[in-house]
C-alpha atoms as a PDB file:
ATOM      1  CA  UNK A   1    -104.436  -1.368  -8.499  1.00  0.00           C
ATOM      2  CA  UNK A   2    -106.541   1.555  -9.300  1.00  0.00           C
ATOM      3  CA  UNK A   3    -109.445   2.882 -11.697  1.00  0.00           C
ATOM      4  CA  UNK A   4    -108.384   2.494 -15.842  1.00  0.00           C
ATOM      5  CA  UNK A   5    -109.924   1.902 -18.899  1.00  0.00           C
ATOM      6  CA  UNK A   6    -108.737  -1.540 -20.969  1.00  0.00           C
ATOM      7  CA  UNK A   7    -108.939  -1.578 -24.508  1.00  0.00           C
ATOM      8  CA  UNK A   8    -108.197  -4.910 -27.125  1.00  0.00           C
ATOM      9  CA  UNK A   9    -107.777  -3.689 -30.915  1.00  0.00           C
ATOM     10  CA  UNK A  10    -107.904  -6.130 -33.135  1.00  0.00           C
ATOM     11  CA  UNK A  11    -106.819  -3.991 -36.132  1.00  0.00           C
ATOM     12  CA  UNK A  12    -102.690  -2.101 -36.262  1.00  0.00           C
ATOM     13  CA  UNK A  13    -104.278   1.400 -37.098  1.00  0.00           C
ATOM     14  CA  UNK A  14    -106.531   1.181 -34.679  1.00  0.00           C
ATOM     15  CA  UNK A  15    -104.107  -0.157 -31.954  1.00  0.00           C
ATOM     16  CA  UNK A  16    -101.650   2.759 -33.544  1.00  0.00           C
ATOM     17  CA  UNK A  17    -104.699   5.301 -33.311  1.00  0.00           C
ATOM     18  CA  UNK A  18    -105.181   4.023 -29.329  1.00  0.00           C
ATOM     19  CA  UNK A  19    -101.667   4.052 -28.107  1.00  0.00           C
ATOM     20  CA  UNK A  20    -101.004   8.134 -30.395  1.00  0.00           C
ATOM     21  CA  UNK A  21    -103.948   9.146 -28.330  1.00  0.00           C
ATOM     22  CA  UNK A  22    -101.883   8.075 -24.950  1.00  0.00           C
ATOM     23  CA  UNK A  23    -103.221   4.951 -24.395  1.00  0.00           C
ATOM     24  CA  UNK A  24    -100.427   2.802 -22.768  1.00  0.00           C
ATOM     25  CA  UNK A  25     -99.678  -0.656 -24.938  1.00  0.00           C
ATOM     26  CA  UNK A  26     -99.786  -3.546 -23.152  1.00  0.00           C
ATOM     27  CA  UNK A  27     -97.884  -6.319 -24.857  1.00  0.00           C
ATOM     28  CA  UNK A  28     -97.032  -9.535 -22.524  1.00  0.00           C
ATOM     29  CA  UNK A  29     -97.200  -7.621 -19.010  1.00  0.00           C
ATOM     30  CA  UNK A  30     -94.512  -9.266 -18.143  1.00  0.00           C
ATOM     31  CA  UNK A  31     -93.132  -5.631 -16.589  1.00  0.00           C
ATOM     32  CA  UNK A  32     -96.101  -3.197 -17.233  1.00  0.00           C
ATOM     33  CA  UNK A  33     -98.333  -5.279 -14.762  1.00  0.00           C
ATOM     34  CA  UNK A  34     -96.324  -5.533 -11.870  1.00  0.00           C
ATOM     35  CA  UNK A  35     -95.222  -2.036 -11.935  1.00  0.00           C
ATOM     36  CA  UNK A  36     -98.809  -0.933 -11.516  1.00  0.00           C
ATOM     37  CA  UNK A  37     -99.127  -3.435  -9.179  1.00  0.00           C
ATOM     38  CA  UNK A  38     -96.809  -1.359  -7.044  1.00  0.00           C
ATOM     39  CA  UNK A  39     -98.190   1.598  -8.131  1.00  0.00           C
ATOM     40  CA  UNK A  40     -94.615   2.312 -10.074  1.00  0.00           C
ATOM     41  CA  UNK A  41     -97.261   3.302 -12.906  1.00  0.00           C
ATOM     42  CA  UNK A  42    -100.609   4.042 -13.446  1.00  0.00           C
ATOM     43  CA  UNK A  43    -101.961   4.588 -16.851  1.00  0.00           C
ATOM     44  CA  UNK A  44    -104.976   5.621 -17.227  1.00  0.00           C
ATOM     45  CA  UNK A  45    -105.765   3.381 -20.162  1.00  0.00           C
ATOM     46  CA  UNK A  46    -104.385   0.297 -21.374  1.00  0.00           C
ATOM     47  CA  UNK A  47    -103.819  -0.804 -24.866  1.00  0.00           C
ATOM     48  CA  UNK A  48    -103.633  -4.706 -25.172  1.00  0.00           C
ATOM     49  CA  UNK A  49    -102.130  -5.864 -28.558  1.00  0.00           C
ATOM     50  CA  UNK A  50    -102.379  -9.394 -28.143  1.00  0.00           C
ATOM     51  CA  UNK A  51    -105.731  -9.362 -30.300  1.00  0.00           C
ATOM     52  CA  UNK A  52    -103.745  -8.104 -33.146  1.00  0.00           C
ATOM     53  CA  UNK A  53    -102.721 -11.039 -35.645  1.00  0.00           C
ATOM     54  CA  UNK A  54    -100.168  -8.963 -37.632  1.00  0.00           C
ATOM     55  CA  UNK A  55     -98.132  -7.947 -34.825  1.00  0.00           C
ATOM     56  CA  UNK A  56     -97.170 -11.872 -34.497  1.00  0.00           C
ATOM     57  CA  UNK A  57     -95.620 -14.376 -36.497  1.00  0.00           C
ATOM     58  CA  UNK A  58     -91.948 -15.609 -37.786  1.00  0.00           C
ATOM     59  CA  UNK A  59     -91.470 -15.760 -41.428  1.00  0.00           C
ATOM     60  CA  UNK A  60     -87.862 -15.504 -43.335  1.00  0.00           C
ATOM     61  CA  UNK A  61     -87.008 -12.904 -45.801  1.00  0.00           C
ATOM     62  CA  UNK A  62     -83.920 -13.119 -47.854  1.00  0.00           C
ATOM     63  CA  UNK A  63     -81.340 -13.604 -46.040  1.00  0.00           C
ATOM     64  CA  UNK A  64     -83.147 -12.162 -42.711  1.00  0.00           C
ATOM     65  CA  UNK A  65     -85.589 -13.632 -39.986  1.00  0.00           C
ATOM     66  CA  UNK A  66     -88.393 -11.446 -39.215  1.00  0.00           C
ATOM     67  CA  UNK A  67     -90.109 -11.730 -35.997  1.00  0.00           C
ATOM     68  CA  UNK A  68     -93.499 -10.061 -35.247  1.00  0.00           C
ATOM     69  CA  UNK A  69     -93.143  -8.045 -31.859  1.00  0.00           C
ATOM     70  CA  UNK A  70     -96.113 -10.164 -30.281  1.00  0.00           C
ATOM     71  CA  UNK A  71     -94.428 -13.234 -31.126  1.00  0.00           C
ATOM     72  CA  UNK A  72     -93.652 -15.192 -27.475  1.00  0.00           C
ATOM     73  CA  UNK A  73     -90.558 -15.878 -26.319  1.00  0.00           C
ATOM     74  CA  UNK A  74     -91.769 -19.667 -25.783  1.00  0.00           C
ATOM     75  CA  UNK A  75     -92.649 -19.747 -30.140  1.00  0.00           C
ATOM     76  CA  UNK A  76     -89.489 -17.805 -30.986  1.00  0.00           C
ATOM     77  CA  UNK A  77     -88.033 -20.765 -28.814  1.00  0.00           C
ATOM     78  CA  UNK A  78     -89.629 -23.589 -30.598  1.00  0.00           C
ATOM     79  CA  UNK A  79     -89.374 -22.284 -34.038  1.00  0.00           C
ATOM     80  CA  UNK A  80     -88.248 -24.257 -36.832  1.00  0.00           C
ATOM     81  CA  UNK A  81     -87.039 -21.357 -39.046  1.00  0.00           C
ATOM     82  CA  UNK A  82     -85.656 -19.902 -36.553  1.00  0.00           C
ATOM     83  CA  UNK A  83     -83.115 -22.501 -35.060  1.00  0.00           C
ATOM     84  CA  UNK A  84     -82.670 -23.319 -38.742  1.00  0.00           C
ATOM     85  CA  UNK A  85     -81.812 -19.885 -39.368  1.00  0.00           C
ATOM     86  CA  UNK A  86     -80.411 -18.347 -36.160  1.00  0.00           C
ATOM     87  CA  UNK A  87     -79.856 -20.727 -33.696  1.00  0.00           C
ATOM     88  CA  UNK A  88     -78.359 -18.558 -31.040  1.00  0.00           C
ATOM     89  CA  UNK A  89     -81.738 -16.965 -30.923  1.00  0.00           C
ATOM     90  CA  UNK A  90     -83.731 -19.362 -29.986  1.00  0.00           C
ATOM     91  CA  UNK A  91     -81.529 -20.757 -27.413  1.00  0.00           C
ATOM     92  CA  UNK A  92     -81.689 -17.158 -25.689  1.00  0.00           C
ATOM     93  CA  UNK A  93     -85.392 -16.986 -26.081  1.00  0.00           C
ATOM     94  CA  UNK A  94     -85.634 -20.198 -25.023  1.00  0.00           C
ATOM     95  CA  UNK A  95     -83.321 -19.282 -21.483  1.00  0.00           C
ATOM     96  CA  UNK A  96     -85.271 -16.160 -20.836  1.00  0.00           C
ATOM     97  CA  UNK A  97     -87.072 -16.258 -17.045  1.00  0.00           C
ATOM     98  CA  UNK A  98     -88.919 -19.327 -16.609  1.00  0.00           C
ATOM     99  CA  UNK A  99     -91.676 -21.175 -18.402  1.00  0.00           C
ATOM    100  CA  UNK A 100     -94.457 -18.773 -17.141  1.00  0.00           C
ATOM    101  CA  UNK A 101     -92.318 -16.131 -18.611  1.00  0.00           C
ATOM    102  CA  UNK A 102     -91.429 -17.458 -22.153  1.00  0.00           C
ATOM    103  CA  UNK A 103     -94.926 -18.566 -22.388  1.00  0.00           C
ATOM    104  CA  UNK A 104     -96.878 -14.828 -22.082  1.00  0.00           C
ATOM    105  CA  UNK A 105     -93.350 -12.653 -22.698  1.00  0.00           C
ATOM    106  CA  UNK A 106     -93.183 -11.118 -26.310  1.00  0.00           C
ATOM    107  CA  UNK A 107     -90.199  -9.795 -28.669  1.00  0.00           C
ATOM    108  CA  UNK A 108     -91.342  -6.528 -28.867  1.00  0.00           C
ATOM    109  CA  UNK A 109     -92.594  -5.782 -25.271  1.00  0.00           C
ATOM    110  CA  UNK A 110     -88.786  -6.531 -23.993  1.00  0.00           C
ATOM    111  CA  UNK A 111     -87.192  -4.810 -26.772  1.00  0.00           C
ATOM    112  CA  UNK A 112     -89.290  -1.634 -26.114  1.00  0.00           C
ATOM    113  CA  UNK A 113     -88.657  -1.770 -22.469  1.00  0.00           C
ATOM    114  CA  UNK A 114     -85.101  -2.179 -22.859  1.00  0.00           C
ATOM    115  CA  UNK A 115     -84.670  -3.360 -19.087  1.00  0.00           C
ATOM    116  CA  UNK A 116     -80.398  -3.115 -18.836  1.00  0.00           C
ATOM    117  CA  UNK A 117     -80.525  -6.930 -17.878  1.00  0.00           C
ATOM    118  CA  UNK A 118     -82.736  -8.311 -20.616  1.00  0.00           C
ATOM    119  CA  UNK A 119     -81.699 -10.817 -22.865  1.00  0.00           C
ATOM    120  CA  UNK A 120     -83.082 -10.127 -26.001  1.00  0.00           C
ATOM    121  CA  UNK A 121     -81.598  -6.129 -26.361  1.00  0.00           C
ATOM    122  CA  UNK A 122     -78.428  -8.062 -26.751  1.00  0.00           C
ATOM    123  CA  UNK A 123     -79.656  -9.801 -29.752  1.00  0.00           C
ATOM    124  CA  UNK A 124     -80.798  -6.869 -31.538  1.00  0.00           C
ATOM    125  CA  UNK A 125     -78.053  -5.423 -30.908  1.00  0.00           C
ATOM    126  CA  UNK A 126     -75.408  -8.019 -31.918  1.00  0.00           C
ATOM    127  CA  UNK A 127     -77.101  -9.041 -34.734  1.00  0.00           C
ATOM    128  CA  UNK A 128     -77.254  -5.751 -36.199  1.00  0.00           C
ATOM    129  CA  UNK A 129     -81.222  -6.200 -36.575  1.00  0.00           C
ATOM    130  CA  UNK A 130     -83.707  -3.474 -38.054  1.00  0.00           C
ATOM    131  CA  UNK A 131     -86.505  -2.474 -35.689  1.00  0.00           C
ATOM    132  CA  UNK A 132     -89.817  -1.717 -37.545  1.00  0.00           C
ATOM    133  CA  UNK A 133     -92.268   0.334 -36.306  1.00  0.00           C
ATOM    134  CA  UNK A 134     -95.808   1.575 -37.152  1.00  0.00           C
ATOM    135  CA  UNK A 135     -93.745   4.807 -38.201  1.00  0.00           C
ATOM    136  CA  UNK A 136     -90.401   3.991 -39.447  1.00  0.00           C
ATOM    137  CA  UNK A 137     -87.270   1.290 -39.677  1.00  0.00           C
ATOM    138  CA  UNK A 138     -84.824   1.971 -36.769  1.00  0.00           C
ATOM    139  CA  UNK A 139     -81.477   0.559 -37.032  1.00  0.00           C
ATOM    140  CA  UNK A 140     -79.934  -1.468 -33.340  1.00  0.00           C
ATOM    141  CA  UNK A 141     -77.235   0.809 -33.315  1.00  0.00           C
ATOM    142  CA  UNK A 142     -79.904   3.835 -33.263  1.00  0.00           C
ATOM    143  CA  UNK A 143     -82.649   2.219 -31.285  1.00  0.00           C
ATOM    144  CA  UNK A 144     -81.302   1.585 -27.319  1.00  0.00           C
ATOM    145  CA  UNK A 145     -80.947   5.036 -25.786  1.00  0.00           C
ATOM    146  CA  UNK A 146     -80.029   4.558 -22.099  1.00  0.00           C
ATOM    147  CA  UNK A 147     -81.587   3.202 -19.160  1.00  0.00           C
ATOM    148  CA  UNK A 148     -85.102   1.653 -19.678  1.00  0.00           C
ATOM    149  CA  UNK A 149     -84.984   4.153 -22.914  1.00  0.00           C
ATOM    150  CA  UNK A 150     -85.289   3.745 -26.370  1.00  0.00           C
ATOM    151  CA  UNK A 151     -85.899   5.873 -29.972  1.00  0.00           C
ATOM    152  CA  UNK A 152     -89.544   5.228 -29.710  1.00  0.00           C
ATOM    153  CA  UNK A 153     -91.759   8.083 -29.711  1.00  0.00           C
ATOM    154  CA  UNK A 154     -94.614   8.604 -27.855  1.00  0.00           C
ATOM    155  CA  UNK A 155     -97.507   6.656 -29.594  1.00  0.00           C
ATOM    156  CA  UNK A 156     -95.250   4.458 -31.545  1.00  0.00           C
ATOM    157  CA  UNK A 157     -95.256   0.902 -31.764  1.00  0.00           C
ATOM    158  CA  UNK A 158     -92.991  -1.445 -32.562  1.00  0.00           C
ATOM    159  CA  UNK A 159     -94.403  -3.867 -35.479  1.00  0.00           C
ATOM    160  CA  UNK A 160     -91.766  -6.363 -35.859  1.00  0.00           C
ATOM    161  CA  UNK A 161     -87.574  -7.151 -35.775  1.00  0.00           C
ATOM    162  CA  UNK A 162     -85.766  -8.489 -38.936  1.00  0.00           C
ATOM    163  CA  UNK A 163     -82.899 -10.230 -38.111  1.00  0.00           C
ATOM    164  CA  UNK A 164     -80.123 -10.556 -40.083  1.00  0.00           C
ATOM    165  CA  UNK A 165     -78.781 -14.361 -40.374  1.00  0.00           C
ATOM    166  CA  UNK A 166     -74.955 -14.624 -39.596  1.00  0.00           C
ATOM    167  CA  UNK A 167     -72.341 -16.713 -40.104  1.00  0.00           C
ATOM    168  CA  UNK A 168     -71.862 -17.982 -36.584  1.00  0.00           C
ATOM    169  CA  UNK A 169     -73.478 -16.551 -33.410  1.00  0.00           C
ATOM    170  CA  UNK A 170     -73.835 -17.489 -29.732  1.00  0.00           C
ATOM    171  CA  UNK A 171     -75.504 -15.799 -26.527  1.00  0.00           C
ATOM    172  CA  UNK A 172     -74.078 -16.992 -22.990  1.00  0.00           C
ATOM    173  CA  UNK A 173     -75.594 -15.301 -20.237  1.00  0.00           C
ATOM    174  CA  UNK A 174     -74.502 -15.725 -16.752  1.00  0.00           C
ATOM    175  CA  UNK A 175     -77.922 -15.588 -14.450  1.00  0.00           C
ATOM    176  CA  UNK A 176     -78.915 -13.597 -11.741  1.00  0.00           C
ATOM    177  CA  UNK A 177     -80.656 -16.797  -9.487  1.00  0.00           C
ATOM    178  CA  UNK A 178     -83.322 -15.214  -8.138  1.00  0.00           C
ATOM    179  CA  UNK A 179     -84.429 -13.104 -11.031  1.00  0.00           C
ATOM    180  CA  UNK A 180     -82.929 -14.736 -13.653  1.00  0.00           C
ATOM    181  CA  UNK A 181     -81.934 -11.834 -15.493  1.00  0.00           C
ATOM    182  CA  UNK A 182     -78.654 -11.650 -16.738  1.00  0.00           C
ATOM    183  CA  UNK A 183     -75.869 -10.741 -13.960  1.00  0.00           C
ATOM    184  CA  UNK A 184     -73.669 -10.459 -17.094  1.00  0.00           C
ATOM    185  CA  UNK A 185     -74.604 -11.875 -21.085  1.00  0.00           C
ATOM    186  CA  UNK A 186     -72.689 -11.680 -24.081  1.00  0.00           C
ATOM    187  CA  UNK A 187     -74.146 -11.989 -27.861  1.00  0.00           C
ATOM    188  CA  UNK A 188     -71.580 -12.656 -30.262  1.00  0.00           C
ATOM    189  CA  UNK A 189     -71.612 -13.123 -34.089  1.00  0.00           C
ATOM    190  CA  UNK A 190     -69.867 -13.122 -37.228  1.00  0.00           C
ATOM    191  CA  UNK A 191     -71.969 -11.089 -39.510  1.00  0.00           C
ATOM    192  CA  UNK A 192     -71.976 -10.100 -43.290  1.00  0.00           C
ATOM    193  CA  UNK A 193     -70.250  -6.780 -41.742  1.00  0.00           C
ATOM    194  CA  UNK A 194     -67.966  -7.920 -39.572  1.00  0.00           C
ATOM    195  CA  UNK A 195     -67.905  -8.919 -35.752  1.00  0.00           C
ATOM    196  CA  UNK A 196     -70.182  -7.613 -33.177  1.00  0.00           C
ATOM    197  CA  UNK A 197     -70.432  -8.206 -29.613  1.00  0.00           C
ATOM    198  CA  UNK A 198     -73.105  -7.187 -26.889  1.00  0.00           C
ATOM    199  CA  UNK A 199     -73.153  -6.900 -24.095  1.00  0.00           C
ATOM    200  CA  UNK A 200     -76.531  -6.771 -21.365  1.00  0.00           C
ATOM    201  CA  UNK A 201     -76.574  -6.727 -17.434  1.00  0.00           C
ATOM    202  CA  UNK A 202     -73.230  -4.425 -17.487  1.00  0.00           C
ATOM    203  CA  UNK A 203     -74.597  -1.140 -17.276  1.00  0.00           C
ATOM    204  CA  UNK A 204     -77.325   1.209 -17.789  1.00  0.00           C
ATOM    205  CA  UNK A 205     -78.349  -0.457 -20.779  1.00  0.00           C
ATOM    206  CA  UNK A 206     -76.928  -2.931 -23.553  1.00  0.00           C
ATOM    207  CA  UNK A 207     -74.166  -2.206 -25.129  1.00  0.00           C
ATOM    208  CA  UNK A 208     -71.420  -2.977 -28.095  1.00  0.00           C
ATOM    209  CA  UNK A 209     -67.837  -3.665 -26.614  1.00  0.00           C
ATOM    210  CA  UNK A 210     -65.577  -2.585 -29.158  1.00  0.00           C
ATOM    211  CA  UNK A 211     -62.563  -3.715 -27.919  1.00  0.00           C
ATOM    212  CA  UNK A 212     -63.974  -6.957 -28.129  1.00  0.00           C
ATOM    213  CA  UNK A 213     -65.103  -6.760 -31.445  1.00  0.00           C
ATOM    214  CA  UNK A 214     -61.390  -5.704 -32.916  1.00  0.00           C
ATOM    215  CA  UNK A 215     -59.650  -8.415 -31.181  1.00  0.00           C
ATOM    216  CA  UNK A 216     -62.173 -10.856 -32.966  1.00  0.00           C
ATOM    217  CA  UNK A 217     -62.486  -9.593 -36.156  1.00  0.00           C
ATOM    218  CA  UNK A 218     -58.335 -10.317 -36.305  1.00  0.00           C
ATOM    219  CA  UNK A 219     -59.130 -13.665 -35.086  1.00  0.00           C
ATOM    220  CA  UNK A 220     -62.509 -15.618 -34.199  1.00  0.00           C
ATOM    221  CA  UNK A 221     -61.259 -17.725 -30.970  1.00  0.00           C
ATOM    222  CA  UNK A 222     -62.329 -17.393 -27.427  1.00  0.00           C
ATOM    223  CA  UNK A 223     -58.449 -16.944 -27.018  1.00  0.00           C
ATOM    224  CA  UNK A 224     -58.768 -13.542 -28.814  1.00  0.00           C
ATOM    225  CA  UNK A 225     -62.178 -12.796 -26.458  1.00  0.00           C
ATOM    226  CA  UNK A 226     -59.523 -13.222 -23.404  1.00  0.00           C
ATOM    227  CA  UNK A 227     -58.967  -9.091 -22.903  1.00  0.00           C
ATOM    228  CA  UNK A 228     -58.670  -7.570 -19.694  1.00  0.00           C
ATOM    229  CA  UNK A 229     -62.228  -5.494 -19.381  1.00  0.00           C
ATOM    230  CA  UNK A 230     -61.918  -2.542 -18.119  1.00  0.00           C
ATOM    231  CA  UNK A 231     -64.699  -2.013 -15.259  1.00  0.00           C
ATOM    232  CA  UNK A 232     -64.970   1.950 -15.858  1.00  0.00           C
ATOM    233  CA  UNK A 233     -68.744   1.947 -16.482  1.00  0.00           C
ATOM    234  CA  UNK A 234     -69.943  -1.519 -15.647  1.00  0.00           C
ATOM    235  CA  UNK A 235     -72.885  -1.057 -12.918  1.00  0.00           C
ATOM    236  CA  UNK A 236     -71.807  -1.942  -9.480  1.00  0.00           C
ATOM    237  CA  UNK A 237     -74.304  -3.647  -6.234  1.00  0.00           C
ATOM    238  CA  UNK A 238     -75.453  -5.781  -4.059  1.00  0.00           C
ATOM    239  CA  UNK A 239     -75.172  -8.606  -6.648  1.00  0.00           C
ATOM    240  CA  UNK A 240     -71.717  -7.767  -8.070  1.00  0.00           C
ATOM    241  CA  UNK A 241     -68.850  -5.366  -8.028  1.00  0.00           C
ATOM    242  CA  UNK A 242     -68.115  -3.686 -11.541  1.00  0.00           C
ATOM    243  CA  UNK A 243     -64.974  -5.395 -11.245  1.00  0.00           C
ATOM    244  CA  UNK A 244     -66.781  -9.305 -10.922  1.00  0.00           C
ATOM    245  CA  UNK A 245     -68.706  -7.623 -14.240  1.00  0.00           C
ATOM    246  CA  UNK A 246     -66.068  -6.954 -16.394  1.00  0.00           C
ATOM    247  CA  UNK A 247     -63.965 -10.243 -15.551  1.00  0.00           C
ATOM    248  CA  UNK A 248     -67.433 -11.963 -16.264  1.00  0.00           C
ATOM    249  CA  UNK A 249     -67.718 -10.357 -19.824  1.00  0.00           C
ATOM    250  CA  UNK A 250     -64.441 -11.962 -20.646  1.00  0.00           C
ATOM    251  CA  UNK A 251     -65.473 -14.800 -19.213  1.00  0.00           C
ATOM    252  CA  UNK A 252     -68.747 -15.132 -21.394  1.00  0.00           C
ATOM    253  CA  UNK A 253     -67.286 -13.783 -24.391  1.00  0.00           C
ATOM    254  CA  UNK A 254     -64.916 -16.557 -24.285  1.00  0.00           C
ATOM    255  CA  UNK A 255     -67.795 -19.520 -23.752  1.00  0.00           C
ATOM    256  CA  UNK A 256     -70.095 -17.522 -26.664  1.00  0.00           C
ATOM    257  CA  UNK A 257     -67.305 -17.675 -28.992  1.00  0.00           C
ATOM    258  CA  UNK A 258     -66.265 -21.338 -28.010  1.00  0.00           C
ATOM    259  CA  UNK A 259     -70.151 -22.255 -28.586  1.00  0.00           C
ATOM    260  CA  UNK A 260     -70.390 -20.438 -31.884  1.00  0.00           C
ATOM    261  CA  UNK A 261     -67.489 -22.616 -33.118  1.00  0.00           C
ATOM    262  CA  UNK A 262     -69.405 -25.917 -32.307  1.00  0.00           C
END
């Protein structure tokens, strides 16, 4: 490690005011520590956020779920509302890393890191949620930019994710062992505008699959999620050949679909 300055808000504008004037947000660490740990980065302040009380919390509005971006991974897990509400969501949260992970890990510090394997990317994505941040709303299909990249601007924080609540939904994720990361994972669900599928651990970054998506909207069966995937794209090493990816994206799409169905 090296020399930096640690700061704990307990107040959004003055978190917002610490992170605008380039102090780095620290949210679970789950990334941001071991990176400086190997020096990968070294900011020369840290912003911790787990102090502030409004950047947590589950609550349900309408006919969305919206989930505070300090929330844990282990609460979104154990939620009532949301396995009421969204099922498929808390069964990913409650698959992502292992305990020591779900327990300190939060919603907003993976969604803002956008690491291509993550789970929860896939979620926002297939759900079609709304990303709101201490600036603006930012729609899923607007918000993932590329690799580890994302619409947020420098200074900006994410607040919270409102979740739309589908019709039927599933995540299946086949794991990396070792990492536990997803080698391949597929979010599916039926929503109030049609079928959307994502896809995480393919590429540079998550992803919609379109082809999917038609051959479900005609019909909802993990027959019709049987395509031949194209590995153009799909990220190839040491763990898989872009080929192994794409026949693994059928694969899961099929079992995310069966599981959706009950």
């Amino acid at each position: 490690m090296y020399a930096f300055t640690f700061e704990r808000p307990t107040a959004l504008p003055d978190a917002a005011r610490l992170a605008g004037a380039g102090g780095k947000p620290l949210a679970g660490g789950q990334t941001l520590l071991a990176s400086m740990k190997l020096r990968l980065a070294n900011p020369e302040q840290l912003v911790d956020l787990g102090a502030v009380r409004e950047l947590a919390g589950i609550r349900r509005e309408g006919d969305n779920v919206v989930i505070g971006a300090m929330t844990r991974h282990a609460e979104v897990a154990a939620s009532d509302e949301v396995r009421k509400a969204i099922p498929a969501l808390a069964d990913l949260a409650g698959h992502i890393g292992d305990r020591q992970v779900r327990a300190l890990g939060t919603l907003g510090g993976s969604v803002a890191n956008n690491d291509p394997a993550a789970c929860y990317p896939s979620a926002v994505l297939g759900l079609g949620a709304t990303v709101q941040t201490t600036k603006r709303k930012i729609a899923a299909d607007d918000f993932f930019t590329g690799l580890f990249a994302t619409a947020l601007e420098e200074g900006e924080l994410i607040t919270a994710i409102s979740f739309p609540i589908p019709s039927k939904a599933a995540y299946i994720k086949f794991k990396q062992p070792a990492s536990r990361f997803a080698l391949i994972g597929v979010f599916v669900a039926q929503t109030a505008r049609g079928v959307r599928v994502a896809v995480t651990g393919g590429g540079n970054g998550v992803f919609r699959h379109e082809g999917l998506e038609d051959a479900l909207s005609r019909s909802f069966t993990p027959a019709s999620a049987g395509l031949k995937i194209s590995a153009d794209g799909l990220s190839s090493d040491l763990h898989a050949s872009a080929e192994y990816r794409a026949q693994l994206i059928s694969v899961m799409a099929q079992r995310a679909v069966a599981k959706a169905l009950g």
